[in-house]
Protein backbone atom coordinates (compact mmCIF):
# COMPACT_ATOMS: atom_id res chain seq x y z
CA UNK A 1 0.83 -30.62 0.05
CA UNK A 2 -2.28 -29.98 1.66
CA UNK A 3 -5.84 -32.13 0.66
CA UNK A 4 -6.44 -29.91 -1.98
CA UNK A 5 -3.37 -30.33 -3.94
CA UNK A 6 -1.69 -27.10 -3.30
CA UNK A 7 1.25 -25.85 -0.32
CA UNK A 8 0.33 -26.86 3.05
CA UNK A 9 -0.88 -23.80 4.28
CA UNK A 10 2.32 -23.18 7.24
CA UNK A 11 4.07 -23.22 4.29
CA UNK A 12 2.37 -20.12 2.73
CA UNK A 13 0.85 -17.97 5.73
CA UNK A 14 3.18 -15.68 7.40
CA UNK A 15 5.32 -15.05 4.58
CA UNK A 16 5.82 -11.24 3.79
CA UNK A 17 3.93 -9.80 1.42
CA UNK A 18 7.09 -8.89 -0.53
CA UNK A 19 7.59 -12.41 -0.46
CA UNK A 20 4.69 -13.56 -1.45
CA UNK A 21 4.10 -11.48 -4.57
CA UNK A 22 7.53 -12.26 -5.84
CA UNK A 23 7.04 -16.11 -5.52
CA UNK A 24 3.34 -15.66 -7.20
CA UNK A 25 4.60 -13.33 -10.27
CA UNK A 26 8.04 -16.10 -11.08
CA UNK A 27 5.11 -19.12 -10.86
CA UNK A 28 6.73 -20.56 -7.70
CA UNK A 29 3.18 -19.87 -6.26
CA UNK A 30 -0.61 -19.46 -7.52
CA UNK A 31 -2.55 -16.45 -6.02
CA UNK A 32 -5.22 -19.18 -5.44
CA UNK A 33 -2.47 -21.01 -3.03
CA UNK A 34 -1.83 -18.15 -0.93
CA UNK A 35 -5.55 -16.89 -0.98
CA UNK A 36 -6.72 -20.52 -0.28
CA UNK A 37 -3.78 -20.87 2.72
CA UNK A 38 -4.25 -17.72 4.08
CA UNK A 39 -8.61 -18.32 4.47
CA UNK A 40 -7.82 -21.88 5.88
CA UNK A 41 -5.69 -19.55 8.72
CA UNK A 42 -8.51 -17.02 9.28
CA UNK A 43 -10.95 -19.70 9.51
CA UNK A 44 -8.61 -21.30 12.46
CA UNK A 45 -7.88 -17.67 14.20
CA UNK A 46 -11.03 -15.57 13.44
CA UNK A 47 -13.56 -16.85 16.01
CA UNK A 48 -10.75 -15.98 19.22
CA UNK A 49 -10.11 -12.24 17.42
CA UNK A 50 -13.44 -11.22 15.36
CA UNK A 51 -11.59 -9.38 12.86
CA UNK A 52 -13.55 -9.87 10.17
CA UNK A 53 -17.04 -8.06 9.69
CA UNK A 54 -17.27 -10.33 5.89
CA UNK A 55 -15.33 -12.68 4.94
CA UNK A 56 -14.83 -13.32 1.23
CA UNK A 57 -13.95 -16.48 0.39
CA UNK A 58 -15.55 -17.41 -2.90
CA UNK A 59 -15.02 -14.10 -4.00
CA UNK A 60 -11.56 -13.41 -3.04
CA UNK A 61 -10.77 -17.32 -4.57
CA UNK A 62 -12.32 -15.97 -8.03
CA UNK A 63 -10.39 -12.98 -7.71
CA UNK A 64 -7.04 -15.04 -7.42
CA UNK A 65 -7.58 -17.29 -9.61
CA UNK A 66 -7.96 -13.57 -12.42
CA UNK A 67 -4.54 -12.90 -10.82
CA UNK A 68 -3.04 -16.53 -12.41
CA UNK A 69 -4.44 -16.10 -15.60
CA UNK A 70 -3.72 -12.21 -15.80
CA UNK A 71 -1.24 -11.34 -18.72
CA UNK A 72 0.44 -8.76 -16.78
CA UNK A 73 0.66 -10.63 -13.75
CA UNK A 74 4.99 -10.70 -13.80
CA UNK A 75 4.74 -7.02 -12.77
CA UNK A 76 2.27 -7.31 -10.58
CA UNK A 77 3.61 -5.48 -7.36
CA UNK A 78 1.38 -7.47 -4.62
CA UNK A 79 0.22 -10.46 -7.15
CA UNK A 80 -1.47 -12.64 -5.29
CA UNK A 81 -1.40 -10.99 -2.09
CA UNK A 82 -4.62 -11.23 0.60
CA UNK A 83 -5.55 -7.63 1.95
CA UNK A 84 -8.09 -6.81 4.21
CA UNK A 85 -10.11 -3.85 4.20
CA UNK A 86 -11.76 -1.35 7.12
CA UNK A 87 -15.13 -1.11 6.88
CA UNK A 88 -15.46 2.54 5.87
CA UNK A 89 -14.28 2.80 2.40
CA UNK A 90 -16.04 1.12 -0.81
CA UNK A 91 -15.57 -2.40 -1.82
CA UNK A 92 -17.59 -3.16 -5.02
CA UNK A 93 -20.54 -5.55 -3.96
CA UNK A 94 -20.26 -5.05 -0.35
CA UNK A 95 -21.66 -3.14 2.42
CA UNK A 96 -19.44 0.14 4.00
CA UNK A 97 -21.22 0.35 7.41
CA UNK A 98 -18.46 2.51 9.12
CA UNK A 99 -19.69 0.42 12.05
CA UNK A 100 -23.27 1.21 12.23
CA UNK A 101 -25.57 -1.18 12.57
CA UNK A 102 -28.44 1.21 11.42
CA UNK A 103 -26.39 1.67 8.03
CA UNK A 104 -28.38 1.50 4.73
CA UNK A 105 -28.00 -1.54 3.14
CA UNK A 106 -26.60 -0.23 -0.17
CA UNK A 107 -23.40 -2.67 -1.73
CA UNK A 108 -21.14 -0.21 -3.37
CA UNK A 109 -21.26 -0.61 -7.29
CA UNK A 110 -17.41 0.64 -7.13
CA UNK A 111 -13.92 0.30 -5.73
CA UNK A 112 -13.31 3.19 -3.84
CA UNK A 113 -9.43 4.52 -5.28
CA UNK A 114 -7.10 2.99 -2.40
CA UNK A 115 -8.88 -0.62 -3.19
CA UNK A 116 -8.89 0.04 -6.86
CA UNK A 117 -5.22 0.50 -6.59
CA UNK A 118 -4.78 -2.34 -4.08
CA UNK A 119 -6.97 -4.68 -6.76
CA UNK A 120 -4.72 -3.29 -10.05
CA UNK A 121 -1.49 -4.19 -8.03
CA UNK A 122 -2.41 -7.60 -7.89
CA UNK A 123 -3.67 -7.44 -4.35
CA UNK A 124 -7.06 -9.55 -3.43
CA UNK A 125 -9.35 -8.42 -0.82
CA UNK A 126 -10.41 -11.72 1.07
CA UNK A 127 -12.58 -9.41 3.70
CA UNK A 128 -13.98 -6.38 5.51
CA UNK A 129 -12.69 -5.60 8.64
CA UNK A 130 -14.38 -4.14 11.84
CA UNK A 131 -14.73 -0.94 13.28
CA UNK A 132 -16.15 0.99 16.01
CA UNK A 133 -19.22 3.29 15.37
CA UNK A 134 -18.47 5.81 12.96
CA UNK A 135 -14.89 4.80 13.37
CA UNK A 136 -14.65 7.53 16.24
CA UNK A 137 -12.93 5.15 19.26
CA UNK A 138 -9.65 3.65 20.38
CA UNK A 139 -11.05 0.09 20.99
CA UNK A 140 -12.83 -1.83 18.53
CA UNK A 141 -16.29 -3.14 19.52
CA UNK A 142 -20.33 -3.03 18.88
CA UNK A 143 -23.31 -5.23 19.60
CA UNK A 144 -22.71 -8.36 20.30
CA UNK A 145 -19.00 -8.34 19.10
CA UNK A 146 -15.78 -7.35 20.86
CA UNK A 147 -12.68 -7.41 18.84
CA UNK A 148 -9.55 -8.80 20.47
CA UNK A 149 -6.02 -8.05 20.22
CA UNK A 150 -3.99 -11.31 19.33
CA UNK A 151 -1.29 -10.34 22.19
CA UNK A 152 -3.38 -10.42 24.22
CA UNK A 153 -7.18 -11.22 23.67
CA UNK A 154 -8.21 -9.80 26.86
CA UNK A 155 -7.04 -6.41 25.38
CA UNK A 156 -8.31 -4.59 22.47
CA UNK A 157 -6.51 -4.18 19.48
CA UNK A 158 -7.38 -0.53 19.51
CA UNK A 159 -9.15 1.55 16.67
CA UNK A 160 -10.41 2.41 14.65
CA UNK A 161 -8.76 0.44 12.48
CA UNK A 162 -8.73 -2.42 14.91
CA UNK A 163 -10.10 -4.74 12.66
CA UNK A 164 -7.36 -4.47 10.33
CA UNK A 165 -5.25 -4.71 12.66
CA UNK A 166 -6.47 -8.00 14.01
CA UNK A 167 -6.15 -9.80 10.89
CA UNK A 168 -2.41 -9.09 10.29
CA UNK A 169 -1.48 -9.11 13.70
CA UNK A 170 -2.82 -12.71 13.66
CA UNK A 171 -1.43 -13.82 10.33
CA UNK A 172 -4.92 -13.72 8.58
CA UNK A 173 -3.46 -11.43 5.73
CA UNK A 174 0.04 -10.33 5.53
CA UNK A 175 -1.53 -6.18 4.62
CA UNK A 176 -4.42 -4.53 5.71
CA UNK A 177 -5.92 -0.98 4.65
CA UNK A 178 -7.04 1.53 7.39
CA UNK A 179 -7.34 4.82 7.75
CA UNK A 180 -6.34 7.33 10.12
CA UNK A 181 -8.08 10.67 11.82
CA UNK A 182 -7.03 10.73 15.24
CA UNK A 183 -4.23 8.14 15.57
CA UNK A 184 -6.68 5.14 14.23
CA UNK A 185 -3.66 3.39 12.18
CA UNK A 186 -0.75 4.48 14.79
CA UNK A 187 -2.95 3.16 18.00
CA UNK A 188 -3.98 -0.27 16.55
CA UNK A 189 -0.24 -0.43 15.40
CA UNK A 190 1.03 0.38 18.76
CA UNK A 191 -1.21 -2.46 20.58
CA UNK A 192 -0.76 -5.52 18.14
CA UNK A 193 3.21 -4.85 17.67
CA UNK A 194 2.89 -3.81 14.09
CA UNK A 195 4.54 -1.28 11.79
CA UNK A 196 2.22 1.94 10.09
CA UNK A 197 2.26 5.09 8.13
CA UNK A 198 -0.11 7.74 8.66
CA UNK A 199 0.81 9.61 4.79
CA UNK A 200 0.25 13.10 5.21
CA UNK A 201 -2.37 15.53 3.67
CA UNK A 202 -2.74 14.52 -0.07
CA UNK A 203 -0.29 11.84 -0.62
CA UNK A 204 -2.72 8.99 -1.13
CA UNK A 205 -6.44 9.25 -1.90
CA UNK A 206 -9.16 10.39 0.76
CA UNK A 207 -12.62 10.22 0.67
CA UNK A 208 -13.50 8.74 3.87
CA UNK A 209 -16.78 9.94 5.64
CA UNK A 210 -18.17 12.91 4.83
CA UNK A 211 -15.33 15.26 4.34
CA UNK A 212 -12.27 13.44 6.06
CA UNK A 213 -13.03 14.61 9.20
CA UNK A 214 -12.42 18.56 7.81
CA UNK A 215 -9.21 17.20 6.27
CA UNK A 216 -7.41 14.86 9.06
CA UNK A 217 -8.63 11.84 7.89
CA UNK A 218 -5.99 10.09 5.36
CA UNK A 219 -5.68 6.00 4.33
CA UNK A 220 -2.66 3.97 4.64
CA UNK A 221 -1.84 0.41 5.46
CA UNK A 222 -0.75 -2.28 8.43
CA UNK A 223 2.10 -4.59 7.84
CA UNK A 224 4.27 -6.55 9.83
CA UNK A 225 7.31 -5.52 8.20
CA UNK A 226 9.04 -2.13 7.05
CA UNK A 227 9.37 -3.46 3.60
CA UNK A 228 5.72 -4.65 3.33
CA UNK A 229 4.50 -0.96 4.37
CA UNK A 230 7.02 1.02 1.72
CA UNK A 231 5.24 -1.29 -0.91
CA UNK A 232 1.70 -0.89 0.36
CA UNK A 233 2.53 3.26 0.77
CA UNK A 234 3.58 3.20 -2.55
CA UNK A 235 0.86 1.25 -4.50
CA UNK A 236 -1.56 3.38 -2.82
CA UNK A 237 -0.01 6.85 -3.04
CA UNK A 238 0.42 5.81 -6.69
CA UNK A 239 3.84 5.62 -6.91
CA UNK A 240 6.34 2.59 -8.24
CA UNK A 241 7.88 0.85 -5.48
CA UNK A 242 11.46 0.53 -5.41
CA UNK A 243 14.15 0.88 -3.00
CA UNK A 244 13.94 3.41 -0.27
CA UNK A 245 16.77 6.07 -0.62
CA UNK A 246 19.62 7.06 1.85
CA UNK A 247 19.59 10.30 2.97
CA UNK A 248 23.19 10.44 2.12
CA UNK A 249 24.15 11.98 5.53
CA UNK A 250 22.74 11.63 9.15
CA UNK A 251 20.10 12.91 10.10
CA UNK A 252 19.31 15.03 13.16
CA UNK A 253 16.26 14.21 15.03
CA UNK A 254 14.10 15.96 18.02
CA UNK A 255 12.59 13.48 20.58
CA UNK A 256 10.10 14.35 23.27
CA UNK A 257 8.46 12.65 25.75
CA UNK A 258 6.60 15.43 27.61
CA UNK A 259 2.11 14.84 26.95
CA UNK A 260 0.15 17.02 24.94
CA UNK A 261 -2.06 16.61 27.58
CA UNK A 262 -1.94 17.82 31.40
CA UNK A 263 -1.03 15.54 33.87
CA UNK A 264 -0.83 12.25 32.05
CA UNK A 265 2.10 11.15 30.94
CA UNK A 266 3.92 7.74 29.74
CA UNK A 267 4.79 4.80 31.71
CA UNK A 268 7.93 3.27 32.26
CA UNK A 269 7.88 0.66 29.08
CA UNK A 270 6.97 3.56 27.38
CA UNK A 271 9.46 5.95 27.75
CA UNK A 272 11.67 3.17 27.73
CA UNK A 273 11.13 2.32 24.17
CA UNK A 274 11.91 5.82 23.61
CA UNK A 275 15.22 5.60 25.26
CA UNK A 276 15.92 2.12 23.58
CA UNK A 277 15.14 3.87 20.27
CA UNK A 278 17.54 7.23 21.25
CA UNK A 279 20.28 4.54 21.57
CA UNK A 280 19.89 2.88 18.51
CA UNK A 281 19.62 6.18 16.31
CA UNK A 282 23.07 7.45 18.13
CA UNK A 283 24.84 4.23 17.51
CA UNK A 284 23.45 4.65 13.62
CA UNK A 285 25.32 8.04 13.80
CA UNK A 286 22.44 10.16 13.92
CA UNK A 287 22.13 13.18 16.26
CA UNK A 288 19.36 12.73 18.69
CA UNK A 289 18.12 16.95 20.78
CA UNK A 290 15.77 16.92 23.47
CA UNK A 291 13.48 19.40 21.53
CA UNK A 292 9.77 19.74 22.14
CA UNK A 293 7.02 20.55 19.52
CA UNK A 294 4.86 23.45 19.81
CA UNK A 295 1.73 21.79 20.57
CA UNK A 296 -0.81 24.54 21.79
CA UNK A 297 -4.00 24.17 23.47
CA UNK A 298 -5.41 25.87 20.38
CA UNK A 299 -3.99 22.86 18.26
CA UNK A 300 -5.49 20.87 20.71
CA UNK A 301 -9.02 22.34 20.57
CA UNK A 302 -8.98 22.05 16.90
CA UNK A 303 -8.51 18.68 16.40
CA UNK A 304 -11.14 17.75 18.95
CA UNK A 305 -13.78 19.94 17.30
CA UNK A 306 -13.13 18.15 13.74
CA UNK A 307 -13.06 14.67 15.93
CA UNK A 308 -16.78 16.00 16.92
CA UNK A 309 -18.21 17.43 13.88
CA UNK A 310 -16.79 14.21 12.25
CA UNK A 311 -19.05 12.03 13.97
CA UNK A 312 -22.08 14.50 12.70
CA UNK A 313 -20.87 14.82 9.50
CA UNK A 314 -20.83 11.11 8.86
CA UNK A 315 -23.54 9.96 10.04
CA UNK A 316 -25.88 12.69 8.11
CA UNK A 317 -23.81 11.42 5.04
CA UNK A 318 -25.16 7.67 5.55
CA UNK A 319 -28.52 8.62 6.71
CA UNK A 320 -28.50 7.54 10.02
CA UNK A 321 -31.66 9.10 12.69
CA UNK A 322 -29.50 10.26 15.61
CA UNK A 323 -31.77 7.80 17.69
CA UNK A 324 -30.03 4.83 15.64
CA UNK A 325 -26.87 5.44 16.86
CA UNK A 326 -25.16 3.96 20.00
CA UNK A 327 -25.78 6.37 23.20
CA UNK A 328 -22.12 7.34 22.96
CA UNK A 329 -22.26 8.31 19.46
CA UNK A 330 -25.41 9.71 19.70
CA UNK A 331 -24.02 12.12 22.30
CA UNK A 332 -20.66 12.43 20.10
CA UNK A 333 -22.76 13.70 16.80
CA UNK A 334 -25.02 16.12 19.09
CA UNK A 335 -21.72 17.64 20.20
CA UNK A 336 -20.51 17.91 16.83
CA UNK A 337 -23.64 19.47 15.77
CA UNK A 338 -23.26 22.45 18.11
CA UNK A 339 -19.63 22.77 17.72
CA UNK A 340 -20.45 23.09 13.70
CA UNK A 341 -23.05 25.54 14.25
CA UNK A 342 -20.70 27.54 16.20
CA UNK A 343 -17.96 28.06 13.54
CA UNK A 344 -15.57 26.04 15.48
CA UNK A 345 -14.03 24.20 13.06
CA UNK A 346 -11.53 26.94 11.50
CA UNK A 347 -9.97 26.15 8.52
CA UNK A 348 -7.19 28.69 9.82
CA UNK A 349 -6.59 26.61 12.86
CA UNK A 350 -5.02 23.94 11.11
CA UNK A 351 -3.41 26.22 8.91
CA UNK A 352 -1.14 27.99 11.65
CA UNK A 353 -1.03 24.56 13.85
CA UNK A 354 0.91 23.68 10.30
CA UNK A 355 2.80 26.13 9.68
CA UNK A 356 4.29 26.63 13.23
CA UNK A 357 4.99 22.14 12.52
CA UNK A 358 7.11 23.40 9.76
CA UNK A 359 8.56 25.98 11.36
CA UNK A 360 9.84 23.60 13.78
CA UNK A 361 11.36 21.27 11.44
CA UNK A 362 12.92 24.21 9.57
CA UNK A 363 14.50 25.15 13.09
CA UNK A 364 14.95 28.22 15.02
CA UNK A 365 17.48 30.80 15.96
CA UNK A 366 17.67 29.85 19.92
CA UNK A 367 17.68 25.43 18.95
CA UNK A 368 20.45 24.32 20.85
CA UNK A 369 21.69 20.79 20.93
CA UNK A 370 25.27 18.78 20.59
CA UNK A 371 26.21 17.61 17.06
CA UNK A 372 26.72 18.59 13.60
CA UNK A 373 23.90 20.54 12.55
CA UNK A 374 22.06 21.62 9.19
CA UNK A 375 20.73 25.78 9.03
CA UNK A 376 17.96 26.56 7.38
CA UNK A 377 17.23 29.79 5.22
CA UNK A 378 17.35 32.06 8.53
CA UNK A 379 20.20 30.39 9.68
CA UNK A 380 18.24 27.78 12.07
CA UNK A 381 19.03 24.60 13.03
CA UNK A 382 16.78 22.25 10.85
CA UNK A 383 15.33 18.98 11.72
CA UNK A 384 14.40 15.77 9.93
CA UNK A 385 12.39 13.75 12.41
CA UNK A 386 10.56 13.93 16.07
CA UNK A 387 10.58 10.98 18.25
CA UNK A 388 7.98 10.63 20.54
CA UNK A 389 5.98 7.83 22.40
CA UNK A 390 2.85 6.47 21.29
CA UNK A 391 0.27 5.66 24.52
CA UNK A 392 0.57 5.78 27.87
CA UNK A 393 -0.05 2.33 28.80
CA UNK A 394 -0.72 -1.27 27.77
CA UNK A 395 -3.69 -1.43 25.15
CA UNK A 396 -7.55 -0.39 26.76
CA UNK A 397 -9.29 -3.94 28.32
CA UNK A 398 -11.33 -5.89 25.28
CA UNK A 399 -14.38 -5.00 26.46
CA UNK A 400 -18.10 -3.55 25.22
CA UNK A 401 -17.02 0.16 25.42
CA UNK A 402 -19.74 0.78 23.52
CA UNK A 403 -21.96 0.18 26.22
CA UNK A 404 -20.54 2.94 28.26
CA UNK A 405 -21.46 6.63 28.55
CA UNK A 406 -19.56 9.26 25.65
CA UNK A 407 -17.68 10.66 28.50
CA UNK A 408 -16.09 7.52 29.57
CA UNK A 409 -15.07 6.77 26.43
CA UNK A 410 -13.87 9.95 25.66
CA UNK A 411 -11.57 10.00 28.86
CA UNK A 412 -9.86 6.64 28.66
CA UNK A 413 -9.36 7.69 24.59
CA UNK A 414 -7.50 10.86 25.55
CA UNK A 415 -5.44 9.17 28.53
CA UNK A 416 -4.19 6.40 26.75
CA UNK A 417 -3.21 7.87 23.59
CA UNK A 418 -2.07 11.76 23.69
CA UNK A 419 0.16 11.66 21.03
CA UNK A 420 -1.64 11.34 18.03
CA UNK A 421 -3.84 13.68 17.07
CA UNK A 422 -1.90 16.60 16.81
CA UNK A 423 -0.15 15.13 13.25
CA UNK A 424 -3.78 14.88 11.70
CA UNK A 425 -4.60 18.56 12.42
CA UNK A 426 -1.24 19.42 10.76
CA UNK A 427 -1.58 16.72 8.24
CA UNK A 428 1.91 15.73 8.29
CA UNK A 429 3.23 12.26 8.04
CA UNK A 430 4.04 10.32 10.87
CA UNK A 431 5.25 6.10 11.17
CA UNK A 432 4.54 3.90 14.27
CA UNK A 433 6.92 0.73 15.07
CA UNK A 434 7.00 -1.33 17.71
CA UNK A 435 10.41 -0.82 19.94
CA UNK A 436 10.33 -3.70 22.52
CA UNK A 437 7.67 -5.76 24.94
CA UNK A 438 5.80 -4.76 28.16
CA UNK A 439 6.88 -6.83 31.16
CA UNK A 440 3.16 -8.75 30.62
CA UNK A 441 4.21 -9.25 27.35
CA UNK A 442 2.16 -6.70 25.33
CA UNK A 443 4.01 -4.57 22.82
CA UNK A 444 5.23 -1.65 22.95
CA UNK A 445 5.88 0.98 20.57
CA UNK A 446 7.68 4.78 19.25
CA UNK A 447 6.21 7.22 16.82
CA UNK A 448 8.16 9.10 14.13
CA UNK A 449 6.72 12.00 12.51
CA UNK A 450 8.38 14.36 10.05
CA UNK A 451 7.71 17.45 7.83
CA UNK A 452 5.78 17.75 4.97
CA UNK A 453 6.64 14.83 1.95
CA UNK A 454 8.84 12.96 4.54
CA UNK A 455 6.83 9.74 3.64
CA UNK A 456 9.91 7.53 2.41
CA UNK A 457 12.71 9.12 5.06
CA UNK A 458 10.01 7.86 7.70
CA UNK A 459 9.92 4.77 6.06
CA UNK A 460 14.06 4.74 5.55
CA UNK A 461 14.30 5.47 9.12
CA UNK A 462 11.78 2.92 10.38
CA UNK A 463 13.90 0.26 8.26
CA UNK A 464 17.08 0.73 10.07
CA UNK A 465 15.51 0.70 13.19
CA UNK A 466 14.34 -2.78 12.05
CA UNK A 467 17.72 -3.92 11.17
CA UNK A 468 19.04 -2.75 14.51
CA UNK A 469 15.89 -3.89 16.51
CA UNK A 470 13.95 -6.34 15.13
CA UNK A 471 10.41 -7.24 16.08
CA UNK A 472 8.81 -10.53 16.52
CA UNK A 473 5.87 -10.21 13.53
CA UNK A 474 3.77 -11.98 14.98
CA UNK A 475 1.66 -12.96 18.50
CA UNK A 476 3.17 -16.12 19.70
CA UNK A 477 -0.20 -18.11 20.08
CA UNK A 478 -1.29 -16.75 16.52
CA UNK A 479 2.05 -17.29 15.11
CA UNK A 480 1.72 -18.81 11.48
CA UNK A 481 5.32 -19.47 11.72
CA UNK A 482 5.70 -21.25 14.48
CA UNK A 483 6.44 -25.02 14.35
CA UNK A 484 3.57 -25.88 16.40
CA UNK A 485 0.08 -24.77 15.44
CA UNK A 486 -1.29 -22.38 17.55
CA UNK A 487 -2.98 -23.20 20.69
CA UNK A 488 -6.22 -22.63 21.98
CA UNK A 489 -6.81 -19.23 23.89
């Protein structure tokens, strides 16, 4: 027992969320417990990681203690469990800033849906996470604040949902929300070691920014474990969590390794993870084709002008001068501007991009490959999955990116992580997890992306792929599990 009467806090703190819940709905635990345990570990981890734009602590400790007392709280699906949140949707009370300093300061009188469902699962949201400037970067940092990955906390934890990432990947909170337009809950994923679903188009509430980046944008959730993310996909898609089906036969699944961009490719931990993952998958019984998606430069062009206009879009939503902004944003939004006034952000674009997606799922007369195979209604191989990697590299350096010019941000963005954004124009679900370690110890990870409404086979898949390669959940210094308590950085 700790000083204040309840479970030491190594007791409580690194427990799954699956866990955790069940313990607080049979009365083994009090939502105040875990909520109390889990802000004594922030308090200890926050100041090496800056995770955390607000912390919550009298807030989220009155919102636990509603969880105890709650008549329904047996069925709660995540009673008692601490969530973060990314600091771009509404959380009643506080600020959304979307990471702009110059951001009105307006507390939002409501939940926005994806907390609202969080809060009416039980779930309590013990803080606001941080983000880069209008959420538009693959490293998390601003004024006077550079987010660090827990791996390795001369490394950033990526973004945009870096934040989020931060706090689970340290064992502040066993869930956090994000959200995800470009890759921005598969990057921070892939660089603290942790396991994410990027829903596609329409299976959980949007609303992010001004108009969800034209339609790539889509929330979801970090976890450290396969079970924690089917219950977090589910509570916010609005579903009831329950087991995750078999498919009830194997499945056959593309992988590729070639860049959708020229001339950079992935490094040797990288495509190793690939190859570790191609192993596992064969020895499942599944049938594993070299197959590469059709990923035009059209595709490519389209995504980039909605990444623009995004940055345009949102901050004219929160009323932000274009002289407020950071240089690089500023430059970002001007960019947008013009590629808006142009017409070059196509509805149609996306359209075809996902239809020729689904066309390559659904197979074609000339796939080749060894196995048993499925046809589809032309008589075309079909496939369930695509393998690919995730970055190029080890995590971007922790540093004040935002400091440096638009184009160097822009650059290191696209070289480190060219396998992302092509799912968001064709808004179809795709699930990072990690697949092994760097030889400096960083993580490294795979993606999986499937057709349309493949949410739970992604999910299925990812939790064999646990079974037959299991992750360490945690950063060893930051380890709430580990006998000793974690030491200084």
């Amino acid at each position: 027992m700790d000083a204040s009467g309840g479970l030491a806090t190594r007791q409580i703190v690194g427990l799954p969320a699956t866990e955790l819940a069940a313990r607080v709905r049979a009365g083994e635990l009090t939502a105040v417990d875990v909520v109390r345990a889990h802000l004594a570990h922030l308090e200890e981890v926050e100041p090496r990681v800056g995770a955390f734009r607000v912390v919550r602590s009298e807030a989220a400790l009155a919102e636990a203690a509603a969880v105890d007392t709650a008549p329904g709280r047996s069925s709660l699906p995540l009673a008692g469990v601490p969530v973060a949140v990314k600091d771009n949707v509404a959380v009643t009370g506080e600020l959304a800033t979307d990471g702009c300093s110059a951001a009105p300061a307006r507390p939002a009188t409501q939940d926005h849906a994806v907390v609202a469902r969080l809060r009416a699962a039980g779930a309590v949201v013990v803080g606001v996470t941080r983000v880069p400037e209008l959420c538009l970067y693959a490293s998390t940092d601003g004024p006077g604040t550079v987010t660090r990955n827990p791996w390795d906390t001369a490394r950033s934890p990526a973004g945009s949902s870096g934040g989020s990432a931060a706090a689970v990947a340290s064992g502040a909170v066993p869930l956090a929300h994000g959200n995800d337009g470009m890759g921005s809950l598969r990057l921070p994923a892939a660089a603290c070691g942790l396991v994410t679903l990027k829903p596609g188009r329409g299976a959980v509430p949007g609303g992010i920014g001004a108009d969800d980046w034209s339609g790539m944008a889509v929330n979801g959730a970090l976890a450290t474990t396969v079970a924690d993310l089917a219950l977090a996909h589910a509570v916010l898609a609005g579903e009831e969590p329950g087991p995750l089906e078999a498919p009830g036969r194997p499945l056959r699944i593309a992988v590729s390794t070639r860049s959708p961009l020229p001339g950079v490719r992935a490094d040797g931990p990288a495509r190793g993870a690939v190859d570790t993952v191609v192993a596992a998958l064969t020895a499942a019984g599944h049938t594993v084709v070299r197959r590469d998606p059709p990923i035009t430069p059209g595709a490519a062009a389209g995504a980039l002008a909605r990444w623009m206009a995004g940055a345009a879009d949102d901050a004219a939503q929160l009323g932000i001068p274009p002289a407020h902004l950071q240089p690089r944003s500023r430059t970002h939004a001007r960019v947008g501007r013009a590629v808006r006034a142009a017409g070059l952000v196509r509805p149609a674009t996306a359209e075809r991009f996902r239809e020729r997606m689904a066309a390559f799922f659904a197979g074609s007369a000339s796939s080749q490959g060894p196995g048993p195979s499925r046809r589809g209604t032309g008589g075309e191989e079909v496939l369930d999955l695509l393998l690919t990697p995730v970055t190029t590299g080890p995590p971007l350096p922790a540093r004040p990116w935002h400091e440096r010019s638009f184009l160097a941000n822009v650059t290191a963005n696209a070289r480190w992580a060219p396998w992302t954004a092509a799912w968001n124009l064709a808004g179809l679900p795709a699930l990072v997890l990690p697949a092994g370690t760097r030889p400096a110890g960083h993580p490294v990870a795979v993606q999986l992306v499937g057709p349309p409404g493949a949410e739970r086979r992604l999910l299925w898949t990812a939790g064999e792929l646990e079974r037959r390669l299991p992750w360490r959940r945690y950063a060893p210094v930051f380890d709430p599990t580990a006998p000793q308590a974690p030491a200084p950085v």
